[in-house]
Protein backbone atom coordinates (compact mmCIF):
# COMPACT_ATOMS: atom_id res chain seq x y z
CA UNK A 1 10.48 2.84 -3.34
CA UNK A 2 11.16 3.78 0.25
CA UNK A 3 7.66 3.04 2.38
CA UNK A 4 7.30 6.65 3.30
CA UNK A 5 7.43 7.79 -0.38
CA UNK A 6 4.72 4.93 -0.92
CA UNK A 7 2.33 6.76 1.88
CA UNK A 8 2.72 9.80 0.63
CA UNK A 9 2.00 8.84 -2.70
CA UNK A 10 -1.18 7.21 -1.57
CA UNK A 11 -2.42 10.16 0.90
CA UNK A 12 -1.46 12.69 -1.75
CA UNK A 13 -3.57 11.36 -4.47
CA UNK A 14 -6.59 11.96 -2.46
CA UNK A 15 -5.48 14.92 -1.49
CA UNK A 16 -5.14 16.20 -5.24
CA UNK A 17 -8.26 14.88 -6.02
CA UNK A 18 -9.79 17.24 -3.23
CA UNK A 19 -7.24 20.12 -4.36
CA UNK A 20 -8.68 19.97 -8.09
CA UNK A 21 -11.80 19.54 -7.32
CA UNK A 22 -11.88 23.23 -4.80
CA UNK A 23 -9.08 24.36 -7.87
CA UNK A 24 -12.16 24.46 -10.71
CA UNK A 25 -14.38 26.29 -8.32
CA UNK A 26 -12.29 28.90 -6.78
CA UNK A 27 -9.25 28.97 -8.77
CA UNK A 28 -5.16 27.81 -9.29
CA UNK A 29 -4.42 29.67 -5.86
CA UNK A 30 -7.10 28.39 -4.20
CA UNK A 31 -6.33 25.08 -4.91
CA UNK A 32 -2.64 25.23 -4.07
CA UNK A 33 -3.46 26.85 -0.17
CA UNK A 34 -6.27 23.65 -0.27
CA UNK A 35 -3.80 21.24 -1.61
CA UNK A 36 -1.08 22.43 1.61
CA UNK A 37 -3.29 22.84 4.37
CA UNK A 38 -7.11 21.33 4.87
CA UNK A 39 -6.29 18.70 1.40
CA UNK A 40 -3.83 16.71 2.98
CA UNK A 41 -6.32 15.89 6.53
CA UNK A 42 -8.97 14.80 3.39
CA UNK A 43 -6.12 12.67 2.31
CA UNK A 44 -5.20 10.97 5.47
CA UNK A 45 -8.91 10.96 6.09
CA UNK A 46 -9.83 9.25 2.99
CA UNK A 47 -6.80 6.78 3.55
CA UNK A 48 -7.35 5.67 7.27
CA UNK A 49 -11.29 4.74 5.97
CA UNK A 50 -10.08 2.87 2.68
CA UNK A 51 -6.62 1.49 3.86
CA UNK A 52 -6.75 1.28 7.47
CA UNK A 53 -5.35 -2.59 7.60
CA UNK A 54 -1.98 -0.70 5.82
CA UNK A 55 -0.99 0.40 8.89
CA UNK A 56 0.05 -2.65 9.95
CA UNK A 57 2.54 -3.27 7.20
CA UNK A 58 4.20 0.18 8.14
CA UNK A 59 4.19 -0.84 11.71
CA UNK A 60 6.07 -4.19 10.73
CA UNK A 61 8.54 -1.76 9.15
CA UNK A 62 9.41 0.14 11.79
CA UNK A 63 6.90 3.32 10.90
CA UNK A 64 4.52 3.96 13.26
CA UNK A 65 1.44 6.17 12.33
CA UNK A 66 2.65 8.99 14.07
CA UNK A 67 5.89 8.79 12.10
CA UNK A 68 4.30 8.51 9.00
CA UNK A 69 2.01 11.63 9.16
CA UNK A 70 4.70 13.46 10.44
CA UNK A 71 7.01 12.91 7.57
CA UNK A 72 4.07 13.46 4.96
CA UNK A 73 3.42 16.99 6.99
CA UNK A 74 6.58 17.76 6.90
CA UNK A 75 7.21 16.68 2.88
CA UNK A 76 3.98 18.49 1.74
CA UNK A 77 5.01 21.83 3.72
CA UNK A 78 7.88 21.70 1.66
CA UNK A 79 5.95 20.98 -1.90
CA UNK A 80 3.36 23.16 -1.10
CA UNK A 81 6.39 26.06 -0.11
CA UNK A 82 7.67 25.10 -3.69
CA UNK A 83 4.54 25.45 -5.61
CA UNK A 84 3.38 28.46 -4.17
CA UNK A 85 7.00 30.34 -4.76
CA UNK A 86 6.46 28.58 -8.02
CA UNK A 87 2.58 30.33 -8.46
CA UNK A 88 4.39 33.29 -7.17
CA UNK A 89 7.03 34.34 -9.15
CA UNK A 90 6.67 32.43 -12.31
CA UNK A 91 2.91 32.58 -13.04
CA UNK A 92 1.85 36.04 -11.46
């Protein structure tokens, strides 16, 4: 698995944690405009303060953090594009 995938797996789960957690409360909607735009600074929150000696292995790849919140922005925008369409046109 390629090592951006890898952070983006890890940053996302918080992040989905966060999202379902605001999703029971307020609702599916709700939890998908969480889950694309204040869930995934919880998730790189929550992984700086638990894996913050990771970085180094990314930087000995050739990522450096910049890069890899960058690509994770950009990734989730997408997902998040996807699953509100998604919310859009198949469940409303």
């Amino acid at each position: 698995m390629s090592p951006v995938l890898t952070y983006y797996r890890d940053v996302t789960m918080f992040n989905l944690g966060f999202s379902i957690i605001i999703g029971l409360a307020t609702g599916i909607f709700f939890s998908l405009i969480i889950f694309s735009t204040i869930g995934v600074w919880v998730g790189l929150k929550a992984y700086n303060y638990i894996y913050s000696n990771q970085y180094y292995i990314y930087y000995n790849l050739g990522y450096s953090k910049r890069q890899l919140i960058a690509k994770i922005l950009v990734l989730n925008t997408f997902i998040s594009l996807l699953l509100l369409l998604l919310y859009y046109f198949v469940i409303k």
